[in-house]
PDB file of N, CA and C in Angstrom:
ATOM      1  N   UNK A   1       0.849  -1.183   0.000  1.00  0.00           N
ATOM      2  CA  UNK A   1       0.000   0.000   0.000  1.00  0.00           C
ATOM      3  C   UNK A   1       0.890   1.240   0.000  1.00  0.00           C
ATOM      4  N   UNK A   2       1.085   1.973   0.427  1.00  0.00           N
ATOM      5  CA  UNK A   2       2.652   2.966   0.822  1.00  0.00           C
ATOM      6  C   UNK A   2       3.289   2.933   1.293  1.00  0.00           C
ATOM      7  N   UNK A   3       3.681   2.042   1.886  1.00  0.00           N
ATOM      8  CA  UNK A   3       4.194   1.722   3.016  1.00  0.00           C
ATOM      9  C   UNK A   3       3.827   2.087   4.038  1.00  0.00           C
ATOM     10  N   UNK A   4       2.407   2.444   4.548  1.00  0.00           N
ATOM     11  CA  UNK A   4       1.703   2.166   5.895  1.00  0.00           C
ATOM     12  C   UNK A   4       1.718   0.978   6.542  1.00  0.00           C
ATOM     13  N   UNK A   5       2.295   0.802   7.865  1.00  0.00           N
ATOM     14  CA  UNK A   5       1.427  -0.119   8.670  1.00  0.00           C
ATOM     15  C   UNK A   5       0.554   0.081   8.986  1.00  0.00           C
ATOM     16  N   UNK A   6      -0.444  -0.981  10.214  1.00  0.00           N
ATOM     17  CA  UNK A   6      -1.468  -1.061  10.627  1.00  0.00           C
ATOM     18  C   UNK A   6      -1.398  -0.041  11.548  1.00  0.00           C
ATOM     19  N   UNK A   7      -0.518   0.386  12.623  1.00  0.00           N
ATOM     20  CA  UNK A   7      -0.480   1.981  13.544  1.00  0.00           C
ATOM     21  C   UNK A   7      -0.668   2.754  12.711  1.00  0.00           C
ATOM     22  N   UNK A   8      -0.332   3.365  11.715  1.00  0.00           N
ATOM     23  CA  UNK A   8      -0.545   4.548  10.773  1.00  0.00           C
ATOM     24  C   UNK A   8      -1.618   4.860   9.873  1.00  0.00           C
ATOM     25  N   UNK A   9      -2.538   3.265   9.899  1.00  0.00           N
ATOM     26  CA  UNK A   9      -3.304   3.184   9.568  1.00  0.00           C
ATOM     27  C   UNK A   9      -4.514   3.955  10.571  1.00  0.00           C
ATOM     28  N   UNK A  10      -4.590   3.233  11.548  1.00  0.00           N
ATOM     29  CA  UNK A  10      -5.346   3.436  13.224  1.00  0.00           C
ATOM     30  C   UNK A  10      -5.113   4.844  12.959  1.00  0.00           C
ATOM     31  N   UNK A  11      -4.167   5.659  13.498  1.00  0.00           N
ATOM     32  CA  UNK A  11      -4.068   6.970  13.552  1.00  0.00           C
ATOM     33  C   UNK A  11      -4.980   7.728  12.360  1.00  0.00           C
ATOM     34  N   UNK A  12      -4.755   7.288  11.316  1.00  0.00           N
ATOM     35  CA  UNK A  12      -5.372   8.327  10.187  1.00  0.00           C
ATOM     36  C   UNK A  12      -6.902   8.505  10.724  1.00  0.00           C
ATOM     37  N   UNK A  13      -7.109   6.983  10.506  1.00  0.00           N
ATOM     38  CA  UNK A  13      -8.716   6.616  11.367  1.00  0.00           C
ATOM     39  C   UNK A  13      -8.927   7.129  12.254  1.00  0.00           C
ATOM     40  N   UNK A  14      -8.512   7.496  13.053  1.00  0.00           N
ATOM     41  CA  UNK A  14      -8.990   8.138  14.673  1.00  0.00           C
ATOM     42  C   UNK A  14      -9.075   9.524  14.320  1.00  0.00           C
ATOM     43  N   UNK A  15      -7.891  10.412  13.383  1.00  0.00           N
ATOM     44  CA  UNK A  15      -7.840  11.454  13.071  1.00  0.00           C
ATOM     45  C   UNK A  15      -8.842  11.736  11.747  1.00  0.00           C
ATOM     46  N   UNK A  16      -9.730  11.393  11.088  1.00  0.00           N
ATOM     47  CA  UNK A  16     -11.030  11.193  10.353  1.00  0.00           C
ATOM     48  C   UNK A  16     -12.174  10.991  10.946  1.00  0.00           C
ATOM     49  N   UNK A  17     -11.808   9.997  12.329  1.00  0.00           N
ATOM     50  CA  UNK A  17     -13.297   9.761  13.439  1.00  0.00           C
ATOM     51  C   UNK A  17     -13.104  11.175  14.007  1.00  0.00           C
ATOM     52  N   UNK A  18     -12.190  12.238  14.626  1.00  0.00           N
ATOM     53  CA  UNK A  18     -12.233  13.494  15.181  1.00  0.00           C
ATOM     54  C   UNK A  18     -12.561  14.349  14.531  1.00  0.00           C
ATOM     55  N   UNK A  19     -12.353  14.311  12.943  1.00  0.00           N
ATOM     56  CA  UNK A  19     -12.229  16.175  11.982  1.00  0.00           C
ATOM     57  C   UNK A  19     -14.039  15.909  11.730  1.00  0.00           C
ATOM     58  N   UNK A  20     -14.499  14.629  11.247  1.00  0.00           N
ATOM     59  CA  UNK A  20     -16.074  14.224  10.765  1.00  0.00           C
ATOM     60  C   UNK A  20     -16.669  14.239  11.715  1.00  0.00           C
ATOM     61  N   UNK A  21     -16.185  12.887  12.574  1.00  0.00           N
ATOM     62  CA  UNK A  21     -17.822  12.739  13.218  1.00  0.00           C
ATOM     63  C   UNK A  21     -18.194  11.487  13.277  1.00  0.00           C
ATOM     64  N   UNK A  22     -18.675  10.728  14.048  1.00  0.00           N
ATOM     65  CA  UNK A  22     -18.837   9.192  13.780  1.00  0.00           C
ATOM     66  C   UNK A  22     -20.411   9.506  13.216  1.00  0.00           C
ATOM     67  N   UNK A  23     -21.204  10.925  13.086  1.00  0.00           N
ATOM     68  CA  UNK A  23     -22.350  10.768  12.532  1.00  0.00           C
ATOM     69  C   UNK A  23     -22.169  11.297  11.216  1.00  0.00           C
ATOM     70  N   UNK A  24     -20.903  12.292  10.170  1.00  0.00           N
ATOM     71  CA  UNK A  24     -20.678  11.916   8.839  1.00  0.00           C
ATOM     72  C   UNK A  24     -19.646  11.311   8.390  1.00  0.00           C
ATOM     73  N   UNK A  25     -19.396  10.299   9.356  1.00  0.00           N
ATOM     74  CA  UNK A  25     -18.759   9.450   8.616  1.00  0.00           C
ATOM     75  C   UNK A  25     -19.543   8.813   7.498  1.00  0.00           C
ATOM     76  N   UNK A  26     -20.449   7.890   7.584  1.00  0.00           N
ATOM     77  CA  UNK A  26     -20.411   7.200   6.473  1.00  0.00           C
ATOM     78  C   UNK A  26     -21.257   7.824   5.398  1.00  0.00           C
ATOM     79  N   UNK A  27     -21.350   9.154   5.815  1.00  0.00           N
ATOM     80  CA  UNK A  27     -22.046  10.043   4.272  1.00  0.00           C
ATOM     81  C   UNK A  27     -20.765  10.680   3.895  1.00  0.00           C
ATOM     82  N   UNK A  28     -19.553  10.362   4.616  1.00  0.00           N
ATOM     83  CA  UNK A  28     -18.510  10.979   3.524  1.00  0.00           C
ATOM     84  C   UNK A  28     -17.520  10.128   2.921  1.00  0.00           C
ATOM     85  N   UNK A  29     -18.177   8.625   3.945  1.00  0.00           N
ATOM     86  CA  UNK A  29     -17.864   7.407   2.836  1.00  0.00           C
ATOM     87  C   UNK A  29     -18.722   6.837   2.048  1.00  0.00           C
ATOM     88  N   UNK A  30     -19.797   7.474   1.537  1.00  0.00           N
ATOM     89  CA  UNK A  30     -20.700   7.318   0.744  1.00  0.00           C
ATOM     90  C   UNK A  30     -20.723   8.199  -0.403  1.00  0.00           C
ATOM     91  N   UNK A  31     -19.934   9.730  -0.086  1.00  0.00           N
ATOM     92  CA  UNK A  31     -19.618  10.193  -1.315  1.00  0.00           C
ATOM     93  C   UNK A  31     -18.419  10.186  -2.027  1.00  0.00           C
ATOM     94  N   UNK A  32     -17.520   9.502  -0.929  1.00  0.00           N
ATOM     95  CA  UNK A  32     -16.597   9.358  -2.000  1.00  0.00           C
ATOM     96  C   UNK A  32     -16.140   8.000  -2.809  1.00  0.00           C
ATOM     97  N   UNK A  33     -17.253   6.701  -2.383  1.00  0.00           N
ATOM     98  CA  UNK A  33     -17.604   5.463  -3.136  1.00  0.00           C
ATOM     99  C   UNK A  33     -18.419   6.434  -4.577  1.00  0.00           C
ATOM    100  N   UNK A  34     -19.114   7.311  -3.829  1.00  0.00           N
ATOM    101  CA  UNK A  34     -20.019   7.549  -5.259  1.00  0.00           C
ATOM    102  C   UNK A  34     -18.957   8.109  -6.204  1.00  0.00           C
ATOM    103  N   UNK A  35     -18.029   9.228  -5.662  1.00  0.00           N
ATOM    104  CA  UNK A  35     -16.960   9.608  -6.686  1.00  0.00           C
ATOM    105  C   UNK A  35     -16.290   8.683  -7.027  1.00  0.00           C
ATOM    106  N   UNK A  36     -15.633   7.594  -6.284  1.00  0.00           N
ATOM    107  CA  UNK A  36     -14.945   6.678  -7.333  1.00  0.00           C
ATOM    108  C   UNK A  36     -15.904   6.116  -7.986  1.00  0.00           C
ATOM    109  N   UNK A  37     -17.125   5.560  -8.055  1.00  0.00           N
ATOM    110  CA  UNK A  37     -17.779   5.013  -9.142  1.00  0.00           C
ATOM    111  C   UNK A  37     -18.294   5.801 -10.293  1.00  0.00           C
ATOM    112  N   UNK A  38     -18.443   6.957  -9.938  1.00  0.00           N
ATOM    113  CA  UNK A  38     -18.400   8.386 -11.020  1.00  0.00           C
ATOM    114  C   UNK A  38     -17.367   8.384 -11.884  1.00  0.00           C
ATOM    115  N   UNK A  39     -15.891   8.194 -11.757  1.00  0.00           N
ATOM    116  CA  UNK A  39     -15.001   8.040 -12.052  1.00  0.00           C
ATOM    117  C   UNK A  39     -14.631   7.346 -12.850  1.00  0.00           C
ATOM    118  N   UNK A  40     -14.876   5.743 -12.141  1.00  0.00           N
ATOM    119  CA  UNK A  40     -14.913   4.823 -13.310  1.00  0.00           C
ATOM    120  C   UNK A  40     -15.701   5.019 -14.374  1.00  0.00           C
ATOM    121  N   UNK A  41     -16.906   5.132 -14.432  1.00  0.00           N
ATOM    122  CA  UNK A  41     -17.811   5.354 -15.611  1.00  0.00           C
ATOM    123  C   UNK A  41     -17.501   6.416 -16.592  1.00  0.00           C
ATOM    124  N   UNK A  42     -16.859   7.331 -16.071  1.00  0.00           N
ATOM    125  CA  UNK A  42     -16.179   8.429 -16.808  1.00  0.00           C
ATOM    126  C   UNK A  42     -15.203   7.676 -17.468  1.00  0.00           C
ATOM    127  N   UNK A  43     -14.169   7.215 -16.940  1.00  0.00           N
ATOM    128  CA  UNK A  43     -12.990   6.121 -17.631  1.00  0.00           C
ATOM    129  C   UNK A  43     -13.299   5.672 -18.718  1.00  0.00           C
ATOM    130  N   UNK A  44     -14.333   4.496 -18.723  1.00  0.00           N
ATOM    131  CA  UNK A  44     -15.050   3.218 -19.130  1.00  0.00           C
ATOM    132  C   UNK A  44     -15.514   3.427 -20.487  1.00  0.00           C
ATOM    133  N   UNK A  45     -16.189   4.979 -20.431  1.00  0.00           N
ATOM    134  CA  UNK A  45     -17.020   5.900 -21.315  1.00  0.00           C
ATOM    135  C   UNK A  45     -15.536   5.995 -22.658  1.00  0.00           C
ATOM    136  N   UNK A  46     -14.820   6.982 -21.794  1.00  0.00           N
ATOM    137  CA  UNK A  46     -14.266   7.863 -22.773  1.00  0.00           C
ATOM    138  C   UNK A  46     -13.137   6.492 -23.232  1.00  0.00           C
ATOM    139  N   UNK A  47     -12.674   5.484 -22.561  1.00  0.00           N
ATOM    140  CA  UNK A  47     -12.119   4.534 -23.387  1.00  0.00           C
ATOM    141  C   UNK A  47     -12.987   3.703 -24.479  1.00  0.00           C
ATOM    142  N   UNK A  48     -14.109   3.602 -24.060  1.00  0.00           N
ATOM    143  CA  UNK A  48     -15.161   2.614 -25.437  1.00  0.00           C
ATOM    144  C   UNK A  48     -15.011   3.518 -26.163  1.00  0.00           C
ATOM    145  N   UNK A  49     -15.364   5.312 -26.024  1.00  0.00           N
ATOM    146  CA  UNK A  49     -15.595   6.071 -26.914  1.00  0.00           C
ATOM    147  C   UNK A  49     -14.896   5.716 -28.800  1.00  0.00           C
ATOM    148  N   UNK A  50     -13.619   5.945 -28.492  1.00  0.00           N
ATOM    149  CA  UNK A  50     -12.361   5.527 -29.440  1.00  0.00           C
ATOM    150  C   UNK A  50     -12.417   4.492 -30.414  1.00  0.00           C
ATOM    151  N   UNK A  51     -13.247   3.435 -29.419  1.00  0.00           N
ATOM    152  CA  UNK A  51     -13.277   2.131 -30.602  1.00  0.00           C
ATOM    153  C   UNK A  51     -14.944   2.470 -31.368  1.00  0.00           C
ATOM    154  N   UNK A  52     -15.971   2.644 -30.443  1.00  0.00           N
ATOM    155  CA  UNK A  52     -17.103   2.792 -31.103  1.00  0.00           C
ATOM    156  C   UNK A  52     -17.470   4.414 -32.172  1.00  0.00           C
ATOM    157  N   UNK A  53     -16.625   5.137 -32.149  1.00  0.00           N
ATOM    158  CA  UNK A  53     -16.549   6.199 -33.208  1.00  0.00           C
ATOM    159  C   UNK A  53     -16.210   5.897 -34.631  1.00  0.00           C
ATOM    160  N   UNK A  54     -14.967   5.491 -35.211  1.00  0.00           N
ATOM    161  CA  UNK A  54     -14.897   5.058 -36.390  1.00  0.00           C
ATOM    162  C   UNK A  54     -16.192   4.389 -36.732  1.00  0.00           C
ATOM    163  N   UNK A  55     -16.567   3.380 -36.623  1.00  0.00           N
ATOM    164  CA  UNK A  55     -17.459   3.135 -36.687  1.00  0.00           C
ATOM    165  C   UNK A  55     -18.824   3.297 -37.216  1.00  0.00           C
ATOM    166  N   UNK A  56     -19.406   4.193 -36.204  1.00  0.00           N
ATOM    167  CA  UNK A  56     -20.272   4.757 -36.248  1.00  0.00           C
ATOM    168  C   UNK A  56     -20.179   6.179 -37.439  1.00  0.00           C
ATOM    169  N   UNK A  57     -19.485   6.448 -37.214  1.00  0.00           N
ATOM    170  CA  UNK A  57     -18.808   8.553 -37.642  1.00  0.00           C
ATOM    171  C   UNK A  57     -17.959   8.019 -38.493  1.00  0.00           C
ATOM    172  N   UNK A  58     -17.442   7.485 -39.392  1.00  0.00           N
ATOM    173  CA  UNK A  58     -16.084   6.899 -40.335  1.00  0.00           C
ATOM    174  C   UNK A  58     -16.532   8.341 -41.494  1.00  0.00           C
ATOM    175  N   UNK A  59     -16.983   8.572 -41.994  1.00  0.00           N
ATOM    176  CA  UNK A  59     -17.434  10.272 -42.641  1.00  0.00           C
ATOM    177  C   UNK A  59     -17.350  11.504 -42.148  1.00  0.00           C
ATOM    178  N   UNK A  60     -18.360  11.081 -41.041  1.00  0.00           N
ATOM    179  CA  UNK A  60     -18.601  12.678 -40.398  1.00  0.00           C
ATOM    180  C   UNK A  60     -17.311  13.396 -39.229  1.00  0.00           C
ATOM    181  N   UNK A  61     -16.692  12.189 -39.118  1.00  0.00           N
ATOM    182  CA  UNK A  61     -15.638  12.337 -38.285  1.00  0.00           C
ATOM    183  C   UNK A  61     -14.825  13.962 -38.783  1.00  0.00           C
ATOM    184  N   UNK A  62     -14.440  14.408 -40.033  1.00  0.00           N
ATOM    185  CA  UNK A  62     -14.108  15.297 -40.591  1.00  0.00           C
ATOM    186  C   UNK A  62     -14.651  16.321 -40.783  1.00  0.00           C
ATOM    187  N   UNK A  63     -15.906  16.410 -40.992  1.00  0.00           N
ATOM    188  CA  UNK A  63     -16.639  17.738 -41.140  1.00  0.00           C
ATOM    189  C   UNK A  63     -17.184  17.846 -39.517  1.00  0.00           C
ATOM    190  N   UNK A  64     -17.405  17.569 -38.416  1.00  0.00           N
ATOM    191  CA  UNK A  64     -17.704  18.134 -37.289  1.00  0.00           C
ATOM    192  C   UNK A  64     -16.557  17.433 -36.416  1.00  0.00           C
ATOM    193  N   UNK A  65     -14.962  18.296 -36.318  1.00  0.00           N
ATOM    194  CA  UNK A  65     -14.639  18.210 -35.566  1.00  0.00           C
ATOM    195  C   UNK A  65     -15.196  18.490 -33.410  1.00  0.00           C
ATOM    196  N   UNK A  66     -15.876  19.628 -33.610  1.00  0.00           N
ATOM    197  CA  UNK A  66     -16.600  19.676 -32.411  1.00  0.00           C
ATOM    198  C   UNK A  66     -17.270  18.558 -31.450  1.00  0.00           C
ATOM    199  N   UNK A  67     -17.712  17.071 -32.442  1.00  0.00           N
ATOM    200  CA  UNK A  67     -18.554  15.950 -31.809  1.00  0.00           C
ATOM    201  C   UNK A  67     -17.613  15.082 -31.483  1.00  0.00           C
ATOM    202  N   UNK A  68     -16.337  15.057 -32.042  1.00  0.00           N
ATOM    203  CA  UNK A  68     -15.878  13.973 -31.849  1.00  0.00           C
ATOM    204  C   UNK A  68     -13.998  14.591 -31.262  1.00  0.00           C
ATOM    205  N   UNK A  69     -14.308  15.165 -30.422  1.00  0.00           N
ATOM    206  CA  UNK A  69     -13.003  15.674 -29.716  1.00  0.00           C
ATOM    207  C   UNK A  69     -11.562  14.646 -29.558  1.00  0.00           C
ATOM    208  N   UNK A  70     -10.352  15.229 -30.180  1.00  0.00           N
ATOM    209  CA  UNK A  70      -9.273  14.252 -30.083  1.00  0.00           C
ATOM    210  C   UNK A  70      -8.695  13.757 -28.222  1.00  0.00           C
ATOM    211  N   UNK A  71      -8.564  14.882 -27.963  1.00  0.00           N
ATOM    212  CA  UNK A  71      -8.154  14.259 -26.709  1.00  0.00           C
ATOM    213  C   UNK A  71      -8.928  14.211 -25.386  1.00  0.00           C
ATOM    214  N   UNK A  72      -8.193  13.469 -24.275  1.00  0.00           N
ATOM    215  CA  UNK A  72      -8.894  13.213 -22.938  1.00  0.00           C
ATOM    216  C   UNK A  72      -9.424  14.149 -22.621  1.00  0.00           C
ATOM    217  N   UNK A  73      -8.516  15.361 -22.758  1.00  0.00           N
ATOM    218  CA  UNK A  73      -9.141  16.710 -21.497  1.00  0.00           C
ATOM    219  C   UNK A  73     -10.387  16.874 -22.443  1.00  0.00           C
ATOM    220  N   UNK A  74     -10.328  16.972 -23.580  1.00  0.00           N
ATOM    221  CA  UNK A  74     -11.855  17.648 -24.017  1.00  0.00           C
ATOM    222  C   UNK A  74     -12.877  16.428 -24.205  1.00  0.00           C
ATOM    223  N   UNK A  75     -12.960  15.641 -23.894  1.00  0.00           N
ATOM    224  CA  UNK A  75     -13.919  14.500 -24.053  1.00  0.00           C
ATOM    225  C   UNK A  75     -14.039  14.705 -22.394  1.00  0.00           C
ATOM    226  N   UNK A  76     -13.076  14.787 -21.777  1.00  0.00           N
ATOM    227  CA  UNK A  76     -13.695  15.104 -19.975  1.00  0.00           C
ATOM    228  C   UNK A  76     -14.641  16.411 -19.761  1.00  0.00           C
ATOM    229  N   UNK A  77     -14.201  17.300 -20.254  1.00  0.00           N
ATOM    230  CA  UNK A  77     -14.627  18.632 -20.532  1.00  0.00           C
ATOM    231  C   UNK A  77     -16.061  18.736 -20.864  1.00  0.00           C
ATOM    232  N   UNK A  78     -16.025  17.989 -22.305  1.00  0.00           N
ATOM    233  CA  UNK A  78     -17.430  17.926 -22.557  1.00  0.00           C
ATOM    234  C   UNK A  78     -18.373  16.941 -21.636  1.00  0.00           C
ATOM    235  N   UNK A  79     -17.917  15.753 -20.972  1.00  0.00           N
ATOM    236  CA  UNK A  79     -18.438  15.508 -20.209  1.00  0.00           C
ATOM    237  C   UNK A  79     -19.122  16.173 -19.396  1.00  0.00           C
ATOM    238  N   UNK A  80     -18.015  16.955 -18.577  1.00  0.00           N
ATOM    239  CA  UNK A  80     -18.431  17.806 -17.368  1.00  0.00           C
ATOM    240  C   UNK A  80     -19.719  18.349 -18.286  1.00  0.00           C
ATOM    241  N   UNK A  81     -19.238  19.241 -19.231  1.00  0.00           N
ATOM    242  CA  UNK A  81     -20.561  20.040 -19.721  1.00  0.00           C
ATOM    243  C   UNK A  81     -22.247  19.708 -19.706  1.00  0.00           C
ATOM    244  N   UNK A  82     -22.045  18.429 -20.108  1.00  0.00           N
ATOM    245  CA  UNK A  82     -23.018  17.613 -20.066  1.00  0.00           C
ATOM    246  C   UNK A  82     -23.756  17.986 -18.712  1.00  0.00           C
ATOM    247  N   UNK A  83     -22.914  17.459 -17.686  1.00  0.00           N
ATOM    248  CA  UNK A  83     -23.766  16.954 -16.696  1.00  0.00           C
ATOM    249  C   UNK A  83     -23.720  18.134 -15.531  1.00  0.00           C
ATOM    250  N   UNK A  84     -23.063  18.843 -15.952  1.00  0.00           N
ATOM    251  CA  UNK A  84     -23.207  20.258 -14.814  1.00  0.00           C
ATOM    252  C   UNK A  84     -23.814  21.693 -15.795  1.00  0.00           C
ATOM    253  N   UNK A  85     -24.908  21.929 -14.855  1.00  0.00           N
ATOM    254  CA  UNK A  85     -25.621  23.260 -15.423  1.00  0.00           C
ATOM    255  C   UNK A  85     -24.824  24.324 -16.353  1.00  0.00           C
ATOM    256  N   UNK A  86     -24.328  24.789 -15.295  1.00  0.00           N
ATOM    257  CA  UNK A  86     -23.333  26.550 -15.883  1.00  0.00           C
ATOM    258  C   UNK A  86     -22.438  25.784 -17.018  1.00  0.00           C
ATOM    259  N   UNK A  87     -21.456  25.094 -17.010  1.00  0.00           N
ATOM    260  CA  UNK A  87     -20.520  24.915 -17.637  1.00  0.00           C
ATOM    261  C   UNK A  87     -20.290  24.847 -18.697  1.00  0.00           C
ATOM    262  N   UNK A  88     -21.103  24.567 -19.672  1.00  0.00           N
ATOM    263  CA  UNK A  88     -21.358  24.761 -21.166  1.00  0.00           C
ATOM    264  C   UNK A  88     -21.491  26.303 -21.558  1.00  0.00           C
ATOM    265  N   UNK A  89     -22.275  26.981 -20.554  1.00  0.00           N
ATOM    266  CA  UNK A  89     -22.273  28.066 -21.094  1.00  0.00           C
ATOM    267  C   UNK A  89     -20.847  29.471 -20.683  1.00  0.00           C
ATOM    268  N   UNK A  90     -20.478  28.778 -19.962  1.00  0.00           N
ATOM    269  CA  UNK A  90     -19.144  29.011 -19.532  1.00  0.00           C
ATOM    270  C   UNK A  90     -17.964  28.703 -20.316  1.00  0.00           C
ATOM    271  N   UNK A  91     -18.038  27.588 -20.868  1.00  0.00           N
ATOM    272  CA  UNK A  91     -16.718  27.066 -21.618  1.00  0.00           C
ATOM    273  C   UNK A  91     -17.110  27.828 -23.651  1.00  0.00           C
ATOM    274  N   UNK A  92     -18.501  28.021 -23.583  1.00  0.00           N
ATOM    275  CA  UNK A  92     -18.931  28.524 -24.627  1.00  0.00           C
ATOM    276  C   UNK A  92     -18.176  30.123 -24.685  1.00  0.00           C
ATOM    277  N   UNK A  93     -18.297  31.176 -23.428  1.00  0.00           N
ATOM    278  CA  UNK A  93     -17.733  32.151 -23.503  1.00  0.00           C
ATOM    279  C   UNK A  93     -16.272  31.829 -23.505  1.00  0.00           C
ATOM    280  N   UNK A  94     -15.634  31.090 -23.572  1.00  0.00           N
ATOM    281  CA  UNK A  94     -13.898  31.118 -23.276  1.00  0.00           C
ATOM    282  C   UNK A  94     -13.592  31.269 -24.537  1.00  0.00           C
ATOM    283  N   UNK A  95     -14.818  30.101 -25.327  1.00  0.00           N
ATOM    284  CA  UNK A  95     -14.459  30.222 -26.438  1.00  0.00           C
ATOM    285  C   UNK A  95     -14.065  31.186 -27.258  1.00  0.00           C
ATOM    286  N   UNK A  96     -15.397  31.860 -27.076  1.00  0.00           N
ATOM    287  CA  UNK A  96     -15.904  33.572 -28.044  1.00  0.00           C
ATOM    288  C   UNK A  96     -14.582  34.329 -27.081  1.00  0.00           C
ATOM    289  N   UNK A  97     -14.143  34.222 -26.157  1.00  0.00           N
ATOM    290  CA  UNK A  97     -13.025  35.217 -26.163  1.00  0.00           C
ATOM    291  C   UNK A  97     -11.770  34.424 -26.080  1.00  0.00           C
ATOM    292  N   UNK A  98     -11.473  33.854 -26.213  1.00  0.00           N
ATOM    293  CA  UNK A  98     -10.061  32.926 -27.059  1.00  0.00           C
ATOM    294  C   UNK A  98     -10.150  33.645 -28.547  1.00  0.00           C
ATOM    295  N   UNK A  99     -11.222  33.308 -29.537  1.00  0.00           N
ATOM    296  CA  UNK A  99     -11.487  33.939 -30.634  1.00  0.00           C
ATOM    297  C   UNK A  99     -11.541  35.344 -30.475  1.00  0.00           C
ATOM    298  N   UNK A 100     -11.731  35.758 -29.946  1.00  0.00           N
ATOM    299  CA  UNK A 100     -11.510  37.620 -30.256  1.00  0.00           C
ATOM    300  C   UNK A 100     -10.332  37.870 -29.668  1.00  0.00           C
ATOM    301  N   UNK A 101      -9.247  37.221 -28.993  1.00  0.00           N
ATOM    302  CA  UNK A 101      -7.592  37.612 -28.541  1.00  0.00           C
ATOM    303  C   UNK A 101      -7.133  37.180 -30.079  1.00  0.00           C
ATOM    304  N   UNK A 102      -7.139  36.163 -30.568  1.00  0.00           N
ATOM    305  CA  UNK A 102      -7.251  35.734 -31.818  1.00  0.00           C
ATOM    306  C   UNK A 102      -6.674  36.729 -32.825  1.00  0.00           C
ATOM    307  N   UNK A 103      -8.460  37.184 -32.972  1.00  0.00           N
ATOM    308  CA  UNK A 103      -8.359  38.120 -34.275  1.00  0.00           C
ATOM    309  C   UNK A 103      -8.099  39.718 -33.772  1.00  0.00           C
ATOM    310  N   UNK A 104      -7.427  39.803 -32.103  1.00  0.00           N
ATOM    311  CA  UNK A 104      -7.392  40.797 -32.211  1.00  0.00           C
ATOM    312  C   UNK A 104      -5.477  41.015 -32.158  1.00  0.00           C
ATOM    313  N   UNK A 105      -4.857  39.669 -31.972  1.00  0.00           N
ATOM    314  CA  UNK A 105      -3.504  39.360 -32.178  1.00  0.00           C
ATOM    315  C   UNK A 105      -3.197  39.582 -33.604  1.00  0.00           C
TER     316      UNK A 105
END
């Protein structure tokens, strides 16, 4: 593991039973099972993505670069977008002013 023993283990634990709470403890081991399983599915996603695109998109792949993003960060990105309110319309303005430093460079 990291080279923890079982004392260093105990300690962390006791020092997590003091900062929480033995009453959020297990809602803050419940959200962070939910984040690692959030996680994985995010993984799982954007690795099938790769094989099931050609595929599907073997044409369109070229004329809408926007759907079919080359790398991790923007396939995470658009994720996020997806599933959180503001953020699309947020990453939409970076855009429009990325493009006007642009054309004003």
């Amino acid at each position: 593991m990291f080279g923890l023993g079982p004392t260093e283990l105990i300690i962390i634990a006791i020092i997590v039973l003091l900062i929480f709470g033995a009453k959020r403890l297990p809602d803050v081991g419940k959200g962070l099972g939910g984040a690692i399983r959030e996680f994985k599915n995010v993984k799982k996603e954007l690795s099938s993505e790769p094989e099931s695109q050609p595929k599907e998109e073997a044409g369109a792949k070229s004329s809408e670069p926007d759907k079919a993003p080359s790398t991790i960060e923007a396939k995470v990105a658009n994720k996020v977008a997806d599933h959180v309110p503001g953020v699309k319309k947020a990453m939409d303005v970076k855009k429009k002013t990325e493009t006007i430093k642009k054309l004003l460079q």
